[in-house]
N, C-alpha and C. Protein backbone atom coordinates (compact mmCIF):
# COMPACT_ATOMS: atom_id res chain seq x y z
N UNK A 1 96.72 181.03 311.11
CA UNK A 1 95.40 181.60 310.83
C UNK A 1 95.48 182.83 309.95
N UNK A 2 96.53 183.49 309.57
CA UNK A 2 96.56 184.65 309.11
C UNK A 2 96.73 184.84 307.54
N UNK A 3 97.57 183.48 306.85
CA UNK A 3 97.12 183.36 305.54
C UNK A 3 96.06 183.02 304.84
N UNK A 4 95.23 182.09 305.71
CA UNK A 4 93.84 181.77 306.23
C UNK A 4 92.87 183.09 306.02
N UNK A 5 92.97 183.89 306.79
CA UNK A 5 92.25 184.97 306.88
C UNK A 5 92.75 185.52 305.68
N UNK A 6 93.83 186.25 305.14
CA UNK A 6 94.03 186.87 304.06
C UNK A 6 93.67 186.14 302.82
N UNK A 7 93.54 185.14 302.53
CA UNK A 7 92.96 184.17 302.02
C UNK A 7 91.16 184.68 301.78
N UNK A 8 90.65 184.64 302.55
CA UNK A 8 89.11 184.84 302.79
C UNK A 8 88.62 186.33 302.47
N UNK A 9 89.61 187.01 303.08
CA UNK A 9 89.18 188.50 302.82
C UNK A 9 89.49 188.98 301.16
N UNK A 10 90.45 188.12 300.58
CA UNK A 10 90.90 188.71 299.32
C UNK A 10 90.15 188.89 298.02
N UNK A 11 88.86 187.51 298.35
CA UNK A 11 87.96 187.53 297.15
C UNK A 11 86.62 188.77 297.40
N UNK A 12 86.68 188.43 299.07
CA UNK A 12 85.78 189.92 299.11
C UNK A 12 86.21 191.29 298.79
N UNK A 13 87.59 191.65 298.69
CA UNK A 13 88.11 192.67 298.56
C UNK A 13 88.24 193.11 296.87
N UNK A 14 88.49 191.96 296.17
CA UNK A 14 88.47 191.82 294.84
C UNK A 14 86.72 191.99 294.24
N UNK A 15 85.81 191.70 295.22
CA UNK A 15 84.24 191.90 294.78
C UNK A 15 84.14 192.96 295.01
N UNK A 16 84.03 193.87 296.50
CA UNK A 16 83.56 194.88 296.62
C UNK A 16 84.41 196.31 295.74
N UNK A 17 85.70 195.94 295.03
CA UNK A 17 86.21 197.33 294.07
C UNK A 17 86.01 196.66 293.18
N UNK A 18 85.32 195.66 292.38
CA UNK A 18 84.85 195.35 291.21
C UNK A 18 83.29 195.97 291.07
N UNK A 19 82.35 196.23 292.25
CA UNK A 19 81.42 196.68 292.11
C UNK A 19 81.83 198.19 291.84
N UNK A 20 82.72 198.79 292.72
CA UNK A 20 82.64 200.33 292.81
C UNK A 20 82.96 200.83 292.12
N UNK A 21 84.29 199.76 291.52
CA UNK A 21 84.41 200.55 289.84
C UNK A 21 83.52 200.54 288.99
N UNK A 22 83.06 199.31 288.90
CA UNK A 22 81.30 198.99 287.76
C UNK A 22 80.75 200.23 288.03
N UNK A 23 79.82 201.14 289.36
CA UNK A 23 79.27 201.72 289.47
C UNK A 23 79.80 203.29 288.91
N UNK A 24 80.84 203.61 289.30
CA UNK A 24 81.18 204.80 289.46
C UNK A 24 81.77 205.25 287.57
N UNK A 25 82.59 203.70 286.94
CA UNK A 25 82.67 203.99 285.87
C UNK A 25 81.11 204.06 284.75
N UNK A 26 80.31 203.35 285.15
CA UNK A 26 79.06 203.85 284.24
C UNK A 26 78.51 205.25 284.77
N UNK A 27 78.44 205.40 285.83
CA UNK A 27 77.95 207.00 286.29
C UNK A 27 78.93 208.23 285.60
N UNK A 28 80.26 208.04 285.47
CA UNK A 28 80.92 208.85 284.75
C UNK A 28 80.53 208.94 283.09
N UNK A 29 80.74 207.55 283.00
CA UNK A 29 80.10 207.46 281.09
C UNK A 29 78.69 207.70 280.85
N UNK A 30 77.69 207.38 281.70
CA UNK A 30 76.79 207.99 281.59
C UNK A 30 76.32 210.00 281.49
N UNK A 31 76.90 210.30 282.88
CA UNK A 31 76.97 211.58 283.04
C UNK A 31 77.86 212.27 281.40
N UNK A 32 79.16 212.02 281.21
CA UNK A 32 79.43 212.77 279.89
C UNK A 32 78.57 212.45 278.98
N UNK A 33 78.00 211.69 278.35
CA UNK A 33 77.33 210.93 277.51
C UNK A 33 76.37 212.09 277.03
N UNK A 34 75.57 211.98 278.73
CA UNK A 34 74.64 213.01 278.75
C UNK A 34 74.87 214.05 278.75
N UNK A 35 75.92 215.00 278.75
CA UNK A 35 76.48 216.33 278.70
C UNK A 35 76.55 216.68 277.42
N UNK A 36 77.68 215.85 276.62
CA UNK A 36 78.49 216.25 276.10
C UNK A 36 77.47 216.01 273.96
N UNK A 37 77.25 216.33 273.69
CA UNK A 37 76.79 215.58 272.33
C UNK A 37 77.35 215.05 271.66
N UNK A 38 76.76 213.97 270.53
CA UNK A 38 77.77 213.27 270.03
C UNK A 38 77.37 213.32 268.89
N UNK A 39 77.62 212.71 267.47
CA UNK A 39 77.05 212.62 266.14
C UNK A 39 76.99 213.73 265.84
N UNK A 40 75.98 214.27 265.05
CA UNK A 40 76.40 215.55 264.56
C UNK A 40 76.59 217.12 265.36
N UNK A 41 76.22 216.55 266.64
CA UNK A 41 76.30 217.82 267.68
C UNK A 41 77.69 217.82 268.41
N UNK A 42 78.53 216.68 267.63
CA UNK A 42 79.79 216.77 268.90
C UNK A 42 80.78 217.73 268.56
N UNK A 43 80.62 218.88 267.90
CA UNK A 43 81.41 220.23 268.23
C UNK A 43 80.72 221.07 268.84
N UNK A 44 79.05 220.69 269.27
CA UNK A 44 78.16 221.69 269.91
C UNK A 44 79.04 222.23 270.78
N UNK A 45 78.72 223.59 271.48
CA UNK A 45 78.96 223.63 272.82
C UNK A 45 78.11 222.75 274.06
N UNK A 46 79.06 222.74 275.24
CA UNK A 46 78.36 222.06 276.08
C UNK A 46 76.79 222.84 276.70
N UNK A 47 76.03 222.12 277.06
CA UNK A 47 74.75 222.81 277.52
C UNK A 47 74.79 223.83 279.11
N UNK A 48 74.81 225.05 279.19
CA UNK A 48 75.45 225.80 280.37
C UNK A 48 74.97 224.86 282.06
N UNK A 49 73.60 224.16 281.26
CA UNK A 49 72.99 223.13 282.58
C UNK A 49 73.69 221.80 282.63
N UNK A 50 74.03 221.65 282.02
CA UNK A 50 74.66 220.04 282.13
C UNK A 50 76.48 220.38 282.14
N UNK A 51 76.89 221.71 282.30
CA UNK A 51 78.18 221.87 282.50
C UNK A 51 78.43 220.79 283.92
N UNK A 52 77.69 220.61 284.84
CA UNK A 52 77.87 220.21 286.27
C UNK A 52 77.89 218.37 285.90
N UNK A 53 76.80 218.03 284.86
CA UNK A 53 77.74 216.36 284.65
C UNK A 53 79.11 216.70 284.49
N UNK A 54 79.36 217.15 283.74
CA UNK A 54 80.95 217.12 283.33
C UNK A 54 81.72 217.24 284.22
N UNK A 55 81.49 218.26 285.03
CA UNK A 55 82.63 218.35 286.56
C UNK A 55 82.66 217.44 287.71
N UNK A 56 80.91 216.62 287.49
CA UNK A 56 80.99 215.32 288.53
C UNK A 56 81.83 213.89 288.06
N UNK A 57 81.41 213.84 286.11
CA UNK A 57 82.24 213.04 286.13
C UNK A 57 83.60 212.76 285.92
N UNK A 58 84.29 214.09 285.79
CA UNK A 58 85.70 213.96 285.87
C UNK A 58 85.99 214.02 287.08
N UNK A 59 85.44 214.19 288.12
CA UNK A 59 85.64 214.23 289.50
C UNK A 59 85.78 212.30 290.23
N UNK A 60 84.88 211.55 289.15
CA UNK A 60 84.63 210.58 289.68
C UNK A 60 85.13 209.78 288.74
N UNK A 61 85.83 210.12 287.92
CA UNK A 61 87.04 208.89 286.82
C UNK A 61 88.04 208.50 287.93
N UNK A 62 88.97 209.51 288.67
CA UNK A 62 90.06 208.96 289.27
C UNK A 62 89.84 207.89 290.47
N UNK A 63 88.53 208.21 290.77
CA UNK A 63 88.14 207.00 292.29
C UNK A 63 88.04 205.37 291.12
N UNK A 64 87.43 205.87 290.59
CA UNK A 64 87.02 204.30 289.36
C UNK A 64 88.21 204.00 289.26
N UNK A 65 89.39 204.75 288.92
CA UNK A 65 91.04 204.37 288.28
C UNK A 65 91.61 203.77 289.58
N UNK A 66 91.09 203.99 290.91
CA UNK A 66 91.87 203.79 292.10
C UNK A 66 91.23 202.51 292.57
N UNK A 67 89.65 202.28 292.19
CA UNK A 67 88.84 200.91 292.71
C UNK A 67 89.45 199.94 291.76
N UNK A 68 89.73 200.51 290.45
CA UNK A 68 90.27 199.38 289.40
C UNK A 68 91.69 198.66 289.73
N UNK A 69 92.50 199.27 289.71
CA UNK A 69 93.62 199.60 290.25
C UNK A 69 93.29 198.05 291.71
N UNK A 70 92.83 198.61 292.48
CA UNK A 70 92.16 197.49 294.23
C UNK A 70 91.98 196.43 293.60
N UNK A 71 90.88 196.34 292.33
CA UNK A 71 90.18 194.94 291.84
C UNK A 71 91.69 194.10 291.47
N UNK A 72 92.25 194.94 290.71
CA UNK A 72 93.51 193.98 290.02
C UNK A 72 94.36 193.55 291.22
N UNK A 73 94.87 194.37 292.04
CA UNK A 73 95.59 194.10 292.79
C UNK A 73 94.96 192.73 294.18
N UNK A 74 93.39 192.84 293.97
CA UNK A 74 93.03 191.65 294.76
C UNK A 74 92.94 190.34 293.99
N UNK A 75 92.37 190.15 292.80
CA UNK A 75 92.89 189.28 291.71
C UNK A 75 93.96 188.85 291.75
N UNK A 76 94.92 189.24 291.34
CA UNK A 76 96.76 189.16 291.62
C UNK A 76 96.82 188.23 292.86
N UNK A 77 96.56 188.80 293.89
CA UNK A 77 96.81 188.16 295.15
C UNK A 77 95.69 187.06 295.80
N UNK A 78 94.99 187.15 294.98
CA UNK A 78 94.19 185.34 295.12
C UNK A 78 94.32 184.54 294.01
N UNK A 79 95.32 185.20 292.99
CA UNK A 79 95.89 183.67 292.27
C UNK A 79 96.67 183.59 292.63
N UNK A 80 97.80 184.03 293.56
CA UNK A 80 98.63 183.54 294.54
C UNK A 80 99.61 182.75 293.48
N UNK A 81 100.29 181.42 293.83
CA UNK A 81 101.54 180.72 293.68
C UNK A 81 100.85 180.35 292.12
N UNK A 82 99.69 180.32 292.22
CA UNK A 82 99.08 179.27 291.22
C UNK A 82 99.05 180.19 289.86
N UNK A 83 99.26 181.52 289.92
CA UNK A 83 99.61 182.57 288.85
C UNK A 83 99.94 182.59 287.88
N UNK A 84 100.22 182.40 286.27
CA UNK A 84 100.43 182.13 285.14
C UNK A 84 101.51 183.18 284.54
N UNK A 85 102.60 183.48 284.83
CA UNK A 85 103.28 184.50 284.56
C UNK A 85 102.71 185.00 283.08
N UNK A 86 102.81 184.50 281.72
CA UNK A 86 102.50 185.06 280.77
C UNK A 86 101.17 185.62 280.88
N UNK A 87 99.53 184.93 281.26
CA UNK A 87 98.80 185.88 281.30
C UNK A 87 98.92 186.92 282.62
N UNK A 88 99.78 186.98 283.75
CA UNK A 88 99.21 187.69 284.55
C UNK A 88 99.96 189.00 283.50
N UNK A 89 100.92 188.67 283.27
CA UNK A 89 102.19 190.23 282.58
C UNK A 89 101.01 190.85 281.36
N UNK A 90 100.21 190.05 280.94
CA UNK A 90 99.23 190.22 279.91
C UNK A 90 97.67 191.63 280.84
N UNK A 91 98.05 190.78 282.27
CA UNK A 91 96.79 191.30 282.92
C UNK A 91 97.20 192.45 283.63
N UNK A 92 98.72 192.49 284.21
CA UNK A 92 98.94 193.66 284.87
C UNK A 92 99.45 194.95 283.40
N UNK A 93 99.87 194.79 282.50
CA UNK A 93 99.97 195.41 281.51
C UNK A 93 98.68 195.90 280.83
N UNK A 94 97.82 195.13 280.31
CA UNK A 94 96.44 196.21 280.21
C UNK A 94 95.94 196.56 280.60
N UNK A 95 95.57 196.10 282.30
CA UNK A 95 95.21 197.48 283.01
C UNK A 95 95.61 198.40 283.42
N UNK A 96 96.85 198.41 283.69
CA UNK A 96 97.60 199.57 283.69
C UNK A 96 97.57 200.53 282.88
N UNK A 97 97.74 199.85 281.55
CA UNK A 97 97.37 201.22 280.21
C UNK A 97 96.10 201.37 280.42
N UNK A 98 95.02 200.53 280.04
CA UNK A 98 93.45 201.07 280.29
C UNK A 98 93.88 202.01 281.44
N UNK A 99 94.06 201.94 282.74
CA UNK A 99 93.88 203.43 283.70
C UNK A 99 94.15 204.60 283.08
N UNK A 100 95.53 204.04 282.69
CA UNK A 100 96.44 205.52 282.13
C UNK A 100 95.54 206.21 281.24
N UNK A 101 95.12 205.43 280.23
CA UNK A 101 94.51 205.85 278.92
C UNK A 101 92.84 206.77 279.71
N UNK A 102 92.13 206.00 280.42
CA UNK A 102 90.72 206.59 281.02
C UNK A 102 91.36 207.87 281.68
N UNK A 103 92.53 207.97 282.12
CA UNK A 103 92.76 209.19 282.99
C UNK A 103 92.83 210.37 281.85
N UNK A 104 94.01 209.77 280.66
CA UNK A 104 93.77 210.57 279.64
C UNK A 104 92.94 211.36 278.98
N UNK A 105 92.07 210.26 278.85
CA UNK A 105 90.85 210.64 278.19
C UNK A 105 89.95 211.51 278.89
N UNK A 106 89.95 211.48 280.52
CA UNK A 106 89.08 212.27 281.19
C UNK A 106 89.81 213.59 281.25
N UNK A 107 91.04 213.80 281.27
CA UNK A 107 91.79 215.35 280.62
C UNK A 107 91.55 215.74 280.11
N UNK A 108 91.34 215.26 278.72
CA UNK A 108 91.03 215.74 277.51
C UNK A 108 89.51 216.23 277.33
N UNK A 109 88.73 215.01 278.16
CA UNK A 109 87.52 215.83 277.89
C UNK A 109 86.94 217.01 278.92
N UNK A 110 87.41 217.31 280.20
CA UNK A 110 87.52 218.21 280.59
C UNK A 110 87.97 219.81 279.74
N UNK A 111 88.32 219.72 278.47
CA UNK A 111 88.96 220.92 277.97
C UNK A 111 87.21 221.23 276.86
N UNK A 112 86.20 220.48 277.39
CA UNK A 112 84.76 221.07 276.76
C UNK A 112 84.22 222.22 277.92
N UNK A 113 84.94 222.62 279.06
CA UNK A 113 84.87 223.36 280.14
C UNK A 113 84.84 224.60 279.90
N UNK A 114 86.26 224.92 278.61
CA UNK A 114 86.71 225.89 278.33
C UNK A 114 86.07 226.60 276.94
N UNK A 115 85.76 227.62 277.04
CA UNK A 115 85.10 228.82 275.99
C UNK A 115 86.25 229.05 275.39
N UNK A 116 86.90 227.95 274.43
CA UNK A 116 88.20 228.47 273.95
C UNK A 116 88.23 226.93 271.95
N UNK A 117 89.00 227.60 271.50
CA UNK A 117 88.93 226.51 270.01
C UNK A 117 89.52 225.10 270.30
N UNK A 118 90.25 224.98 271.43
CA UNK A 118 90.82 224.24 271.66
C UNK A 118 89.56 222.94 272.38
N UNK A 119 88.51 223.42 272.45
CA UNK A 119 87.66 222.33 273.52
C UNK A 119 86.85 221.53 272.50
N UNK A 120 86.58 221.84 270.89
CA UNK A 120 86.44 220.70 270.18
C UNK A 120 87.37 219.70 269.59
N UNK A 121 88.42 219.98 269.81
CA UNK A 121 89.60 219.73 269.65
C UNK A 121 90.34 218.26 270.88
N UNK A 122 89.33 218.87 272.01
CA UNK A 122 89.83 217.77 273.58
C UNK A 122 88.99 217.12 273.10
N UNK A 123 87.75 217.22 272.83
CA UNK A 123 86.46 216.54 272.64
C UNK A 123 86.53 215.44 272.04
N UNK A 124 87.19 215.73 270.88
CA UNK A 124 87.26 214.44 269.83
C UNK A 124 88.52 213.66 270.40
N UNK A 125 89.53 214.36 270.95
CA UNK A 125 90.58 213.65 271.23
C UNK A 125 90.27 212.48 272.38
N UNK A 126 89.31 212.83 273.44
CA UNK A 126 88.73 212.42 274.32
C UNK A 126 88.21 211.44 274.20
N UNK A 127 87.68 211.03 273.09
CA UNK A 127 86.35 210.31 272.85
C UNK A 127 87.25 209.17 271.84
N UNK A 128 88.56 209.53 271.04
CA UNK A 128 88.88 208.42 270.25
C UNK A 128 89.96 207.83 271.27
N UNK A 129 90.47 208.51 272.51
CA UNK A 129 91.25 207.77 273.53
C UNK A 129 90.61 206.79 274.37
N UNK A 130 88.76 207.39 274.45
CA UNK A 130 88.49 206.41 275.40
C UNK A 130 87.87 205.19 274.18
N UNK A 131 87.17 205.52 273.17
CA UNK A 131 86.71 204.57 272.78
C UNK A 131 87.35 203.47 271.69
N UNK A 132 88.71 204.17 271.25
CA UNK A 132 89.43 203.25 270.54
C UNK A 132 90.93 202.57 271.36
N UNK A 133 91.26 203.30 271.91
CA UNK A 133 92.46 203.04 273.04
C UNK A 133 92.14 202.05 273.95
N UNK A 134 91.20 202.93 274.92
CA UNK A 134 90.63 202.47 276.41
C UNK A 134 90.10 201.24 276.24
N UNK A 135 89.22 201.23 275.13
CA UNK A 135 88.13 200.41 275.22
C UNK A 135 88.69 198.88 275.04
N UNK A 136 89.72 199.35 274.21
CA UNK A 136 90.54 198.10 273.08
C UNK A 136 91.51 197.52 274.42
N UNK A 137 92.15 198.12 275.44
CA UNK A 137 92.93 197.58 276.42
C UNK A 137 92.13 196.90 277.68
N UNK A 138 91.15 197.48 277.80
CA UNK A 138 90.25 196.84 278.67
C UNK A 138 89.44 195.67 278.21
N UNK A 139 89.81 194.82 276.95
CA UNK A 139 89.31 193.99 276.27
C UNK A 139 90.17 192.90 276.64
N UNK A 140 91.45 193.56 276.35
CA UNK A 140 92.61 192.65 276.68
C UNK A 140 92.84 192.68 277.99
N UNK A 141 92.09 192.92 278.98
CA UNK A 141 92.24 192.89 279.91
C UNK A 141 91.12 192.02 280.88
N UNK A 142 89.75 191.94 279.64
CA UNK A 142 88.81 191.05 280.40
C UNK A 142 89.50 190.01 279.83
N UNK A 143 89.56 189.51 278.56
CA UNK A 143 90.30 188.58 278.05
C UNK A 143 91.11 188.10 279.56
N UNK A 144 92.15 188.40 279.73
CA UNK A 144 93.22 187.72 280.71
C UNK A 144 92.28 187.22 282.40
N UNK A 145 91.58 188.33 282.57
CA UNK A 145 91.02 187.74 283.66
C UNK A 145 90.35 186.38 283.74
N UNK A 146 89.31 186.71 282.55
CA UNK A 146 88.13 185.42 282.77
C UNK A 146 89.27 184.16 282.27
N UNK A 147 90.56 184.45 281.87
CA UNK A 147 91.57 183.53 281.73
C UNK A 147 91.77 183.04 282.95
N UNK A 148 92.14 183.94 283.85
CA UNK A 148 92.60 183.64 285.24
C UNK A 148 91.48 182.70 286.25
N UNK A 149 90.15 183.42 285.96
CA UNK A 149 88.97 183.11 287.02
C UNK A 149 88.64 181.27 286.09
N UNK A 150 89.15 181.53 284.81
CA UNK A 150 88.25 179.85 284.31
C UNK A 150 89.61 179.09 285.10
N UNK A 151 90.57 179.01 284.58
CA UNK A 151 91.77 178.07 285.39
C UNK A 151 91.76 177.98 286.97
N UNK A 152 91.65 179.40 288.27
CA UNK A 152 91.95 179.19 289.10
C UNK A 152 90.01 178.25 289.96
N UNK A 153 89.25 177.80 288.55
CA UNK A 153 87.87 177.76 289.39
C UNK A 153 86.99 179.06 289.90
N UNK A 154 87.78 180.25 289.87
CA UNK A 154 86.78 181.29 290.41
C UNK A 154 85.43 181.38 289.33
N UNK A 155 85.79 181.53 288.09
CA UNK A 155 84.78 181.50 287.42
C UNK A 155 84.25 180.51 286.77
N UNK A 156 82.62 180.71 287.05
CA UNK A 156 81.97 179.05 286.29
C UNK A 156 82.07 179.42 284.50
N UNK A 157 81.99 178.56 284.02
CA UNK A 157 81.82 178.11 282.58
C UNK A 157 81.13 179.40 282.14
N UNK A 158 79.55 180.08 282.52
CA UNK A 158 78.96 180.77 281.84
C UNK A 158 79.84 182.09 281.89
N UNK A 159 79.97 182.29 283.14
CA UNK A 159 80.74 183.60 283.61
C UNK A 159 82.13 184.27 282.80
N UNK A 160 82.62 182.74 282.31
CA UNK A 160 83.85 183.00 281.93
C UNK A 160 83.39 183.41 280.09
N UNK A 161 82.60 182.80 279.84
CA UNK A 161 82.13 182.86 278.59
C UNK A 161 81.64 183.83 278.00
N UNK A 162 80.88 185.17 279.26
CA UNK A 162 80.56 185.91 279.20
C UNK A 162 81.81 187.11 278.86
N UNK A 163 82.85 186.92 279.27
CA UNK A 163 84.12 187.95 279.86
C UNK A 163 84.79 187.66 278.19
N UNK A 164 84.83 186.47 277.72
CA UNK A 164 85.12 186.43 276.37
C UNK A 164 83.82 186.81 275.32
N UNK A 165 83.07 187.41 275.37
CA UNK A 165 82.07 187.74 274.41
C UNK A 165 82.20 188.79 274.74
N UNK A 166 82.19 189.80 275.81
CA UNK A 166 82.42 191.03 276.48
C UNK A 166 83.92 191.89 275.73
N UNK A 167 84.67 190.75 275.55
CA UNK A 167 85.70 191.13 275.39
C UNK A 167 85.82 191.36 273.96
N UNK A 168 85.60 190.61 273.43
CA UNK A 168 85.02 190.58 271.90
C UNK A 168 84.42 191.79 271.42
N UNK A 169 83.20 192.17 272.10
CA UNK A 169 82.71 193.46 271.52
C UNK A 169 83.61 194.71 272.03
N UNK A 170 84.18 194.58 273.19
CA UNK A 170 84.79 195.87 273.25
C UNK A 170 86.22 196.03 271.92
N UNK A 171 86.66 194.77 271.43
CA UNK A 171 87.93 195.11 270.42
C UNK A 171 87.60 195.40 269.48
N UNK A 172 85.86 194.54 269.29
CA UNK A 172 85.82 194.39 267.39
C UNK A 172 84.51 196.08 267.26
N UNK A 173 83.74 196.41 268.25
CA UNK A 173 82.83 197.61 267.95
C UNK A 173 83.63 198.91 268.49
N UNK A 174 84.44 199.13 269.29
CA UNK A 174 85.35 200.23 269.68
C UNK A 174 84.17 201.12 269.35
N UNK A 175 84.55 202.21 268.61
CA UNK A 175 83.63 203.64 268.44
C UNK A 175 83.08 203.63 267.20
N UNK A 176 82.54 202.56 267.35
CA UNK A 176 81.40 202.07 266.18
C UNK A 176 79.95 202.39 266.82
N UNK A 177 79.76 201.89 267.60
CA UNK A 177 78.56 202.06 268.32
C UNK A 177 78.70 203.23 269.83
N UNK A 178 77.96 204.25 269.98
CA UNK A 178 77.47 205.32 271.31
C UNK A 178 77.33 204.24 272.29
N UNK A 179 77.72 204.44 273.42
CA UNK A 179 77.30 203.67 274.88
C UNK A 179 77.47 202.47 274.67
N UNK A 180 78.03 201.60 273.62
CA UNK A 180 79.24 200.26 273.74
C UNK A 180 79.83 200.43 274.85
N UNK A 181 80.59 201.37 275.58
CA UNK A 181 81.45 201.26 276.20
C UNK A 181 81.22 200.55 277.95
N UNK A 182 79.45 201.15 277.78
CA UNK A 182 79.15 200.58 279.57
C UNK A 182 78.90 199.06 279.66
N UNK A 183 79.36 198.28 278.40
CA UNK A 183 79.35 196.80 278.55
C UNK A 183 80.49 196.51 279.74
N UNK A 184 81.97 197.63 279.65
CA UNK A 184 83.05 197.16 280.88
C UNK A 184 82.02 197.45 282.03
N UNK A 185 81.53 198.72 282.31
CA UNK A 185 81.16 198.25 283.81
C UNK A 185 80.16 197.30 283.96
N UNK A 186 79.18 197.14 282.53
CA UNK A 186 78.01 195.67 283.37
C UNK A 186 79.09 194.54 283.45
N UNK A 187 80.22 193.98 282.79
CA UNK A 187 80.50 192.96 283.15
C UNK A 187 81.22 192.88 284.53
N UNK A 188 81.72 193.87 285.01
CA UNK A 188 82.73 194.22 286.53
C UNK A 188 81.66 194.19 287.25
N UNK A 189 80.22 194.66 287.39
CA UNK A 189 79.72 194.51 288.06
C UNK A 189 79.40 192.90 288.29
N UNK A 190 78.77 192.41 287.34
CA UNK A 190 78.79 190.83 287.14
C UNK A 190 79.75 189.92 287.80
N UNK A 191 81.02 190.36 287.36
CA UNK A 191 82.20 189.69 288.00
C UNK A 191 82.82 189.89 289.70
N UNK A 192 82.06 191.80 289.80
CA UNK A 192 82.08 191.74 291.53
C UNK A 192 80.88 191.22 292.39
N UNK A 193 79.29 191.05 291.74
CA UNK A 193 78.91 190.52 292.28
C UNK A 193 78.97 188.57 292.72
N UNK A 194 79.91 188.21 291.57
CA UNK A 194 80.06 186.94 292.03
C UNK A 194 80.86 186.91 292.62
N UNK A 195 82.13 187.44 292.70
CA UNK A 195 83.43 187.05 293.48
C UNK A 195 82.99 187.12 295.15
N UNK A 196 82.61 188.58 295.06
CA UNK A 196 81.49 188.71 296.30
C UNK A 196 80.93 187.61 297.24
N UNK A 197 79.80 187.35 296.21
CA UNK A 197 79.11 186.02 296.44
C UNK A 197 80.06 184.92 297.36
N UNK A 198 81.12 184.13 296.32
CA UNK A 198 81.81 183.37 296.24
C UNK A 198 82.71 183.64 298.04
N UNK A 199 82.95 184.68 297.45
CA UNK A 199 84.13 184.85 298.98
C UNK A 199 83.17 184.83 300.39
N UNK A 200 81.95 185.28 300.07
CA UNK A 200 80.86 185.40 301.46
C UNK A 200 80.20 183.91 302.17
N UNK A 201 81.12 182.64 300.80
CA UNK A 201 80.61 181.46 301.22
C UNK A 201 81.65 180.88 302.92
């Protein structure tokens, strides 16, 4: 009964940190978004009232890096035997850098904190780590999944189709387009509310 059970619990475990990351990573990109200016104001200083987005959402990048981190690791372990060595090394390798890189990037932009020359300086560095780096590994990283979810049956036809169009815009628009980037959490949310679903059958 116990592989059984681990079995059952794994797709719920893989839904519910696919939602929390969805949530917590758009509340962070949202919150800087809104702090921080961008286009021709992005050497502004930060606004002395909206200093407090900035400290909530660097406060709340590392929980997103730790739910992400859960999602993969429940993925992993409900493709089980049936696992694809080349894409999983594909799947545990870009998310791993995507974390690394979002952690980066939330360092860096933490240095808009500081009343010093150095904080337009994090700013930009911040912003081309998350949106040309981050964005570009977490592409290759929906890529491999909706790889995983179309082969193992977890994902239907549309779902999977979605994770490759998703994936698409995050490689080919990078920091072309402002707020491109909360396409990763609508699709994690998407993908934790079905797994969710799926495992609650």
């Amino acid at each position: 009964m116990e592989p059984t059970s681990a079995r059952l619990r794994t797709p719920r475990a893989a839904g519910t940190a696919g939602i929390a990351f969805a949530v917590l990573l758009a509340a962070a990109i949202v919150l800087m978004r809104l702090a921080i200016p961008s286009g021709d104001g992005a050497d502004a200083a930060v606004d002395p009232d909206k200093r407090w987005a900035v400290r909530v959402a660097l406060e709340i990048v590392p929980f997103a890096g730790i739910c992400f981190l859960w999602f993969m690791g429940a993925v992993r372990a409900h493709a089980g035997e049936a696992e694809d060595r080349f894409v999983a090394t594909v799947f545990l390798g870009s998310g791993f850098v995507f974390v690394a890189t979002l952690f980066v990037a939330a360092a860096a932009a933490g240095t808009v904190l500081q009343e010093s020359a150095d904080a337009g300086f994090g700013r930009q560095y911040a912003y081309t780590v998350l949106t040309t780096y981050a964005m570009r590994m977490a592409a290759v990283f929906v890529f491999a999944t909706s790889t995983i979810g179309r082969r193992l049956g977890i994902f239907p036809r549309p779902l999977a189709l979605l994770g490759y169009v998703t994936g698409l815009v995050l490689i080919l628009v990078g920091s072309g387009i402002p707020w491109s980037e909360l396409i990763l959490p609508a699709w994690a949310l998407v993908v934790g509310l079905h797994v969710l679903r799926v495992g609650m059958r």
